[in-house]
Protein backbone atom coordinates (compact mmCIF):
# COMPACT_ATOMS: atom_id res chain seq x y z
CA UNK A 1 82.66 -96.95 73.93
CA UNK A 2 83.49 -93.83 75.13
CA UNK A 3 85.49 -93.06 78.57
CA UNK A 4 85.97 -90.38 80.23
CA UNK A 5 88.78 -89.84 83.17
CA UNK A 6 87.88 -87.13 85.38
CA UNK A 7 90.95 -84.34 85.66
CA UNK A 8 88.64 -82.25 88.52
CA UNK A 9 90.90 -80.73 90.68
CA UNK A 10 94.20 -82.17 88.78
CA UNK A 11 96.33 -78.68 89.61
CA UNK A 12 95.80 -79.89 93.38
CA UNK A 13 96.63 -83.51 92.77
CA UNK A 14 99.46 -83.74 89.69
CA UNK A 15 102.27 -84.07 92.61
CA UNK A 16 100.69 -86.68 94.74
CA UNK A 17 99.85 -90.35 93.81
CA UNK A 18 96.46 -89.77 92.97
CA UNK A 19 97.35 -87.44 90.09
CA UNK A 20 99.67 -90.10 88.50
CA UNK A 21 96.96 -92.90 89.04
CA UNK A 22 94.96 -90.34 86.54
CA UNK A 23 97.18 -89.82 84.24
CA UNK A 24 97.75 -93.65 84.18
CA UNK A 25 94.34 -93.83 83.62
CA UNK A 26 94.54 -92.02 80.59
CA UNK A 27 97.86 -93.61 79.11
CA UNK A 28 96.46 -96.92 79.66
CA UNK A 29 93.24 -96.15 77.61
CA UNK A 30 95.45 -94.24 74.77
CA UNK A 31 97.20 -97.90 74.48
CA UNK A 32 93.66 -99.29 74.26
CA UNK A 33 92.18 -97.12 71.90
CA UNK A 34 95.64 -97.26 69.72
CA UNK A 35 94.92 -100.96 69.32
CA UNK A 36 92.13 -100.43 67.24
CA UNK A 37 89.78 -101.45 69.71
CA UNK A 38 86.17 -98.94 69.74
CA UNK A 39 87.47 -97.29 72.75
CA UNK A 40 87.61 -93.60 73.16
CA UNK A 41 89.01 -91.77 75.88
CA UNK A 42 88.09 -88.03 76.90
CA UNK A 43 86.97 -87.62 73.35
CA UNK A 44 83.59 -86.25 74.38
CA UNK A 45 82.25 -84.82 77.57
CA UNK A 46 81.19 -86.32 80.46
CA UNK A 47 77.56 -86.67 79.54
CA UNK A 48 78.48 -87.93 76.52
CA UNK A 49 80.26 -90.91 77.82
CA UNK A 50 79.67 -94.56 78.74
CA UNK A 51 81.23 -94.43 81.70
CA UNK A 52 83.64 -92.03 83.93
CA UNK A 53 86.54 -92.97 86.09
CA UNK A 54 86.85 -90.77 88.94
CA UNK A 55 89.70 -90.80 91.71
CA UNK A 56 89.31 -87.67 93.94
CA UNK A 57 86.93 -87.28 96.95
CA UNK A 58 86.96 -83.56 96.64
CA UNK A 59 83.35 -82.32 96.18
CA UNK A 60 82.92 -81.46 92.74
CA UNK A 61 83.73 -85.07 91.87
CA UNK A 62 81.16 -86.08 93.91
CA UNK A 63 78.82 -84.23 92.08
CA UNK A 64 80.04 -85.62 88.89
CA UNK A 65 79.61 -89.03 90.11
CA UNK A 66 75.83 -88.04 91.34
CA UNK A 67 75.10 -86.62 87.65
CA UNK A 68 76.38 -89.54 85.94
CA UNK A 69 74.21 -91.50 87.54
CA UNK A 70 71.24 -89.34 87.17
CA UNK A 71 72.24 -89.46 83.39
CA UNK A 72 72.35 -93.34 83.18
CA UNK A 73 76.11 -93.50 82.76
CA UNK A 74 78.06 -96.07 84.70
CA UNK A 75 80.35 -95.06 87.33
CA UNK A 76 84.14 -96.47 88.31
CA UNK A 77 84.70 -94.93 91.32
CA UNK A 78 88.65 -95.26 92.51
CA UNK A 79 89.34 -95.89 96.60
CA UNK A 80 92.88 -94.85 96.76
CA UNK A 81 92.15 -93.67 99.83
CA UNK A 82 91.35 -95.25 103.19
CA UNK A 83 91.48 -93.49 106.62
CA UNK A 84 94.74 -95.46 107.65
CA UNK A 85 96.71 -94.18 105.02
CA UNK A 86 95.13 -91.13 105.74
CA UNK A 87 96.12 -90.95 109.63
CA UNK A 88 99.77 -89.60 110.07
CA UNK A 89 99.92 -87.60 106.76
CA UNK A 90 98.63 -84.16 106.69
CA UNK A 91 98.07 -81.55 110.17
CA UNK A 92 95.19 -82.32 111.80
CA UNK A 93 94.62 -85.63 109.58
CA UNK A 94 94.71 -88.27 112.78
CA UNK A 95 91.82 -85.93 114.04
CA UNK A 96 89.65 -85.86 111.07
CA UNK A 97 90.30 -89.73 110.12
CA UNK A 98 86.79 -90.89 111.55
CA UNK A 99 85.11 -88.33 109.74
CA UNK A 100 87.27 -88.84 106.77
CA UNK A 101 86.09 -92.50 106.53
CA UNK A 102 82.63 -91.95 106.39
CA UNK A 103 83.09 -89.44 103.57
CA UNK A 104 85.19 -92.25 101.72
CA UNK A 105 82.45 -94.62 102.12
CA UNK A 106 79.75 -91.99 101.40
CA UNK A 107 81.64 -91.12 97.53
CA UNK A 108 83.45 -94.52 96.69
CA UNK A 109 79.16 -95.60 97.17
CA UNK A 110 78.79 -93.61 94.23
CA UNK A 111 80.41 -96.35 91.78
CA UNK A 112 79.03 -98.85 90.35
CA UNK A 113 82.17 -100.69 90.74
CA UNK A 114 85.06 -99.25 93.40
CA UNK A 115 88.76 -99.89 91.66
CA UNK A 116 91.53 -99.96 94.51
CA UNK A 117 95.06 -100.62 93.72
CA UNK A 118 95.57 -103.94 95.80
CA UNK A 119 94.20 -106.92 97.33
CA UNK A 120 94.62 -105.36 100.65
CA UNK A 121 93.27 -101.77 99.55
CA UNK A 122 90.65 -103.75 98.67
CA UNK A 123 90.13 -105.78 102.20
CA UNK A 124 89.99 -102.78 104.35
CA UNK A 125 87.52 -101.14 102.11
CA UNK A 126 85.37 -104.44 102.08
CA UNK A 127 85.85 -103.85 106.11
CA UNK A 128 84.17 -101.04 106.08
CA UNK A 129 80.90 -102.31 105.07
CA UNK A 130 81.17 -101.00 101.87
CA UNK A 131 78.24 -102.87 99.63
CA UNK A 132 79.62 -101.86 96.30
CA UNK A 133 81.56 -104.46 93.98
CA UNK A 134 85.16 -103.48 95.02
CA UNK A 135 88.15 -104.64 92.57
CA UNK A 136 91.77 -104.87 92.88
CA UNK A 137 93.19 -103.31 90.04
CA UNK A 138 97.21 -102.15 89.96
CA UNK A 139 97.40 -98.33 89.50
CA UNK A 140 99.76 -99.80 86.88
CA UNK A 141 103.46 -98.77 85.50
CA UNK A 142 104.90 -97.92 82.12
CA UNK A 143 107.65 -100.05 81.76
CA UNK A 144 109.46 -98.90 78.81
CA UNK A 145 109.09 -95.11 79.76
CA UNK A 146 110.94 -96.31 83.35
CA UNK A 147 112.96 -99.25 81.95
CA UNK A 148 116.82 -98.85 82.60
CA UNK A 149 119.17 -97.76 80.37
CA UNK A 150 121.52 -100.18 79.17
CA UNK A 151 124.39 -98.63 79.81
CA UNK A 152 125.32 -95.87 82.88
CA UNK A 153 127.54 -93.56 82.29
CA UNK A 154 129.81 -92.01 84.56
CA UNK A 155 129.82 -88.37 83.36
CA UNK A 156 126.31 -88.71 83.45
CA UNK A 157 126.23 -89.74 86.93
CA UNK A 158 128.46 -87.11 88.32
CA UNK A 159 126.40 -84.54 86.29
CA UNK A 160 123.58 -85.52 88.01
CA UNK A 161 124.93 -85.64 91.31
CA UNK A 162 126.79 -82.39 90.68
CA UNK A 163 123.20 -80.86 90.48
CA UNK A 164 122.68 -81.70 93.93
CA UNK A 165 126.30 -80.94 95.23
CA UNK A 166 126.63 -84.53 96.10
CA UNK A 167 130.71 -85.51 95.49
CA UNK A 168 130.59 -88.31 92.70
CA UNK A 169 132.46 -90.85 94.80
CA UNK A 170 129.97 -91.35 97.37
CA UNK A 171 127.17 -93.59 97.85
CA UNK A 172 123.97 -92.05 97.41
CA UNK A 173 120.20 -93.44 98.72
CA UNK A 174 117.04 -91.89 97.74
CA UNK A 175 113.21 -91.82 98.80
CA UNK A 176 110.43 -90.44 97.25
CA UNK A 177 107.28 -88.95 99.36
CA UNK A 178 105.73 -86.03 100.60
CA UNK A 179 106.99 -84.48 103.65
CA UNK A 180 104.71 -87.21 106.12
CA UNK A 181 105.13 -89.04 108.73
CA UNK A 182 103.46 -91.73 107.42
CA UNK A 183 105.78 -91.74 104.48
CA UNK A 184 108.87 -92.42 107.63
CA UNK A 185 110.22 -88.85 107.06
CA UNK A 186 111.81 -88.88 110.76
CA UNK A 187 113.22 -91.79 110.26
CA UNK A 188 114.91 -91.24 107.08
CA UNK A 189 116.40 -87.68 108.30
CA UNK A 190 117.44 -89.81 111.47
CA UNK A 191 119.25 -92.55 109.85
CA UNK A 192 120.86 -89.62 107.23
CA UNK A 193 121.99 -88.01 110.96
CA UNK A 194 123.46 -91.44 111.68
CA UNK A 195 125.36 -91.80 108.18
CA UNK A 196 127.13 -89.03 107.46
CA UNK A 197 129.20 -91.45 105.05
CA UNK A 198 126.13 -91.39 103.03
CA UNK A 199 124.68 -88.59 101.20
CA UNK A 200 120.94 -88.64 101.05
CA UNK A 201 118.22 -87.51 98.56
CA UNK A 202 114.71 -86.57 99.31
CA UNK A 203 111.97 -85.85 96.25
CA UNK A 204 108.62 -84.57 97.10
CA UNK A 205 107.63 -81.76 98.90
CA UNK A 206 104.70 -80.55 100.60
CA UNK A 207 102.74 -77.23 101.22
CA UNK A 208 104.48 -75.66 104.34
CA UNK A 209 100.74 -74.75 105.67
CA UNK A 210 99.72 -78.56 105.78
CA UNK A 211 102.92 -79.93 108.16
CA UNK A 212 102.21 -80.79 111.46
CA UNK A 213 104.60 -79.50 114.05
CA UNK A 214 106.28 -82.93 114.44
CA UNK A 215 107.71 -83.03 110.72
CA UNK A 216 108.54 -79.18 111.17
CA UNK A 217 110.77 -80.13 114.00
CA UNK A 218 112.34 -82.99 112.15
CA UNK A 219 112.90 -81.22 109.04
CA UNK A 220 114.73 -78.45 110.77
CA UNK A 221 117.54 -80.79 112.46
CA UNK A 222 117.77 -82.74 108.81
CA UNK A 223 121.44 -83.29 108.41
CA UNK A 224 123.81 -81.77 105.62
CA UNK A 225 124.37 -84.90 103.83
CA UNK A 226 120.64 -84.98 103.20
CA UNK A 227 118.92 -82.91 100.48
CA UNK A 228 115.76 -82.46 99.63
CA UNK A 229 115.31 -82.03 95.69
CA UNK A 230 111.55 -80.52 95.85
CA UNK A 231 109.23 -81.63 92.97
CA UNK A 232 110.79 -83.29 89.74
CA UNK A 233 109.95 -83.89 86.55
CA UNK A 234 109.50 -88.08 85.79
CA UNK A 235 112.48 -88.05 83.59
CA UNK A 236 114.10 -86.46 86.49
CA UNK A 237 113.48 -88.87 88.74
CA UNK A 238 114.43 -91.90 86.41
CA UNK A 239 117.82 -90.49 86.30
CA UNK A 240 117.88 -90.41 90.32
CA UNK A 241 116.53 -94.03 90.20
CA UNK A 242 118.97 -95.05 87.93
CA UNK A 243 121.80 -92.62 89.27
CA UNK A 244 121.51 -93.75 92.89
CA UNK A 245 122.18 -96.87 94.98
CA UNK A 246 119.46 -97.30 96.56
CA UNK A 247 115.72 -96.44 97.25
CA UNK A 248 114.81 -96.67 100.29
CA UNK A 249 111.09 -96.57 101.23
CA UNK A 250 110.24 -96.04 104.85
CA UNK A 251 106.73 -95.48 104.44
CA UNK A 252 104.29 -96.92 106.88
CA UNK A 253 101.13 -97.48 105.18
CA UNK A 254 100.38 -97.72 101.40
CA UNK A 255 97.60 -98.55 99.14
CA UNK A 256 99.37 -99.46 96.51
CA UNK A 257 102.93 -97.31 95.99
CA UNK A 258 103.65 -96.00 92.76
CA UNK A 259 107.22 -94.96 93.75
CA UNK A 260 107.90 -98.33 94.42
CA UNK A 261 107.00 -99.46 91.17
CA UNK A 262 108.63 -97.20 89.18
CA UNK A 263 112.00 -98.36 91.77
CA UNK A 264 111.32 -101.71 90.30
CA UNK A 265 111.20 -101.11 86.63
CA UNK A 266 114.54 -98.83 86.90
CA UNK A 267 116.38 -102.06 88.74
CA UNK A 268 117.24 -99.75 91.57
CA UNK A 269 118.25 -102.17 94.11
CA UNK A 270 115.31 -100.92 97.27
CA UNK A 271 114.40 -101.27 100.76
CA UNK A 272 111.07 -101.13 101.79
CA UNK A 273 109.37 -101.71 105.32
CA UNK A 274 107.61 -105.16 105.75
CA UNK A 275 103.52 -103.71 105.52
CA UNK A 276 100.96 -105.76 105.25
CA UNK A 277 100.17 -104.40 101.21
CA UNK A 278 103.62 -105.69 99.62
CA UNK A 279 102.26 -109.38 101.08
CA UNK A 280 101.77 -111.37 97.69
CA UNK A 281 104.27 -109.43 95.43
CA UNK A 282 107.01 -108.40 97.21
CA UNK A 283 108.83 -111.03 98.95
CA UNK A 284 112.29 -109.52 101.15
CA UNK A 285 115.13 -111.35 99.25
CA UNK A 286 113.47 -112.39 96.50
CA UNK A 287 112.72 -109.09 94.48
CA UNK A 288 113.53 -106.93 97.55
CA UNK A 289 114.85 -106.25 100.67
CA UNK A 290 112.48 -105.86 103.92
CA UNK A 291 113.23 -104.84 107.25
CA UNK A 292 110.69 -104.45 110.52
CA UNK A 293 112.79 -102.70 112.53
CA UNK A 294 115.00 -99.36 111.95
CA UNK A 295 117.55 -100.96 113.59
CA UNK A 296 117.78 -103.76 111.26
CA UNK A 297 118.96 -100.81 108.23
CA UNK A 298 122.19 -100.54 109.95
CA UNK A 299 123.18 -103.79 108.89
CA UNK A 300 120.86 -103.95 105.82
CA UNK A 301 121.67 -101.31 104.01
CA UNK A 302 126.18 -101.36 104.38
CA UNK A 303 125.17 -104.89 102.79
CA UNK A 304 122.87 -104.23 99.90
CA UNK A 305 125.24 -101.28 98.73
CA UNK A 306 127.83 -103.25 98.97
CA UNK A 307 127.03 -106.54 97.45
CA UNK A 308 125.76 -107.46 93.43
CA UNK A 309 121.73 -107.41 93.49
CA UNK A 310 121.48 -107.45 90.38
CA UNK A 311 119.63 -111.11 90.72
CA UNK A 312 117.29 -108.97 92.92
CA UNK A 313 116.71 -106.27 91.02
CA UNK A 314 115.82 -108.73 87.65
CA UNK A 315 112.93 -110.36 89.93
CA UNK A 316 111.51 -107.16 91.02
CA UNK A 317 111.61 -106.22 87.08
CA UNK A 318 109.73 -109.22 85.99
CA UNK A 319 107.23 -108.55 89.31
CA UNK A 320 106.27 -105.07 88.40
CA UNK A 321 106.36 -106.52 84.16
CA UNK A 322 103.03 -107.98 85.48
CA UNK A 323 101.26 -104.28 86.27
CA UNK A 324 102.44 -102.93 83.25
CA UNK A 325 99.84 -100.38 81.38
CA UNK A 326 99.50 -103.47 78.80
CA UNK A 327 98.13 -105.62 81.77
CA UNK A 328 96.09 -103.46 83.23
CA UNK A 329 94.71 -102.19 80.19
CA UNK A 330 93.70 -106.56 79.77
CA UNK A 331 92.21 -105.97 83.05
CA UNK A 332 89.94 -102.93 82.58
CA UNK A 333 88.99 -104.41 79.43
CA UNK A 334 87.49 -107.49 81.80
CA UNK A 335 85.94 -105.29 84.05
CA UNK A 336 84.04 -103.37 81.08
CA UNK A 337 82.39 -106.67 80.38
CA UNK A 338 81.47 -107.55 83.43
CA UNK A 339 80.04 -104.28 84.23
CA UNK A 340 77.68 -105.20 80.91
CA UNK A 341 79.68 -102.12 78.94
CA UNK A 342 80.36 -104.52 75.60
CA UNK A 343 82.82 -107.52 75.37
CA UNK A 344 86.43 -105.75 73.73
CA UNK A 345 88.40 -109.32 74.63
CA UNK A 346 87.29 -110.48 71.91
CA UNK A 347 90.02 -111.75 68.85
CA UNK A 348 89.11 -109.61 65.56
């Protein structure tokens, strides 16, 4: 069987969550085809395919998704995209949200089966009035690419924090994000204001042209003991997961959150806000730590840095374990069957 992952418009979306998602897409279906299994992916074109995985919304995948169709080939369309996670990101976005939703519901339409990242990805697209077959599949995480190293040490660290003119002996937390205020920007440069004890790390960035006014403001009155690193490499940002103390994840709405599993599978001991799509696999002092309420961080977070969560941390590892790219590759290997592609669970 051949596959084929759409990389239409890739340039645009490499930094951003979607553009991992693809290339997740990919690595998973390397694994698959590795294992012997008649599975092909991107080895011939589009037309040539048996069915095509898109995840953008941008016109020219649309078109894709309309050909492929014409052409008889089946279509996974991927919804990581609803109009509340896209309120409160980009200028203008709260205004164009209606209008964004019906395009959503016009292109994820498109699939013969929508793939969304979690059970409650899935429940507001099912909301909608969607009629498709919608899925919850994990964008999925490669563990042994983000797995800790067994040892830390200390030169290491203090190179690494040199980089960033962060002193060595202080305690460092991190987020990962573009520049949003659905992401809790202003309230992470707000509590790095309140902590000047702490020194504060930022990765992500976004195109100046796309920032409301709001996150203009608050980015201009960020604090000194908060820096933000741009765009990094994934082996830099292991090192920051594994370098740092804590991750700290303010973001409002998710469909899934790749950052946080990648926090996970380093053991980086994390804070995330209580959201309705961690309910079911992130549970706050089991294989995390939750909060509701900003407030609540200024007696959270003095405790989690300084106190061993390393029983934590070993949860969240075996949580995430369970959307690694071997799992999920399991699970698109289910879906190909059910979707009448040919039955690849089967023992040799």
């Amino acid at each position: 069987m051949n596959v084929y992952v759409s990389k239409n418009n890739f340039k645009l979306l490499e930094k951003s969550g979607v553009g991992r998602a693809i290339k997740h897409q990919i690595c998973i279906h390397n694994q698959l085809e590795q294992k012997d299994l008649k599975i092909r992916v991107n080895k011939k074109s589009w037309d040539h395919s048996d069915v095509i995985h898109i995840n953008s919304v941008f016109p020219n995948d649309v078109l894709l998704a309309l050909n492929a169709r014409l052409h008889g080939i089946k279509v996974i369309y991927h919804g990581h995209s609803t109009k509340e996670d896209f309120m409160n990101s980009f200028r203008g976005s709260n205004f164009f949200a209606p209008f964004f939703k019906i395009w959503i519901m016009f292109c994820y339409s498109l699939g013969d089966t929508i793939v969304t990242p979690t059970e409650y990805s899935r429940k507001i697209l099912k909301s909608y009035g969607i009629k498709k077959p919608i899925v919850a599949i994990s964008n999925g995480i490669d563990t042994e690419f983000w797995k800790r190293s067994e040892t830390i040490h200390k030169s290491e660290r203090n190179a690494f924090l040199k980089k960033y003119g962060i002193s060595a002996d202080r305690k460092v937390i991190m987020s990962v994000g573009h520049f949003m205020k659905r992401k809790g920007l202003p309230e992470f440069i707000a509590f790095a204001r309140k902590n000047p004890d702490l020194s504060f790390l930022w990765f992500g960035q976004t195109d100046a042209s796309l920032l409301p006014g709001e996150i203009k403001a608050a980015l201009k009155k960020a604090p000194k003991n908060l820096i933000f690193a741009g765009h990094v490499s994934s082996e830099e940002l292991r090192k920051a997961y594994q370098y740092c103390d804590l991750f700290l994840f303010m973001s409002h709405e998710e469909t899934e959150g790749i950052v946080v599993l990648e926090a996970m599978a380093c053991k980086t001991p994390m804070i995330v806000r209580n959201i309705p799509v961690y309910k079911g696999w992130l549970n706050n002092k089991e294989n995390t730590y939750m909060f509701n309420h900003e407030k609540e961080l200024d007696s959270l977070i003095p405790f989690v840095l300084s106190n061993d969560t390393s029983s934590i941390t070993e949860i969240a590892y075996k949580t995430v374990s369970k959307r690694d790219f071997t799992h999920i590759g399991r699970k698109y290997l289910l879906l190909y069957k059910k979707m009448g592609l040919g039955d690849f669970t089967k023992k040799k």
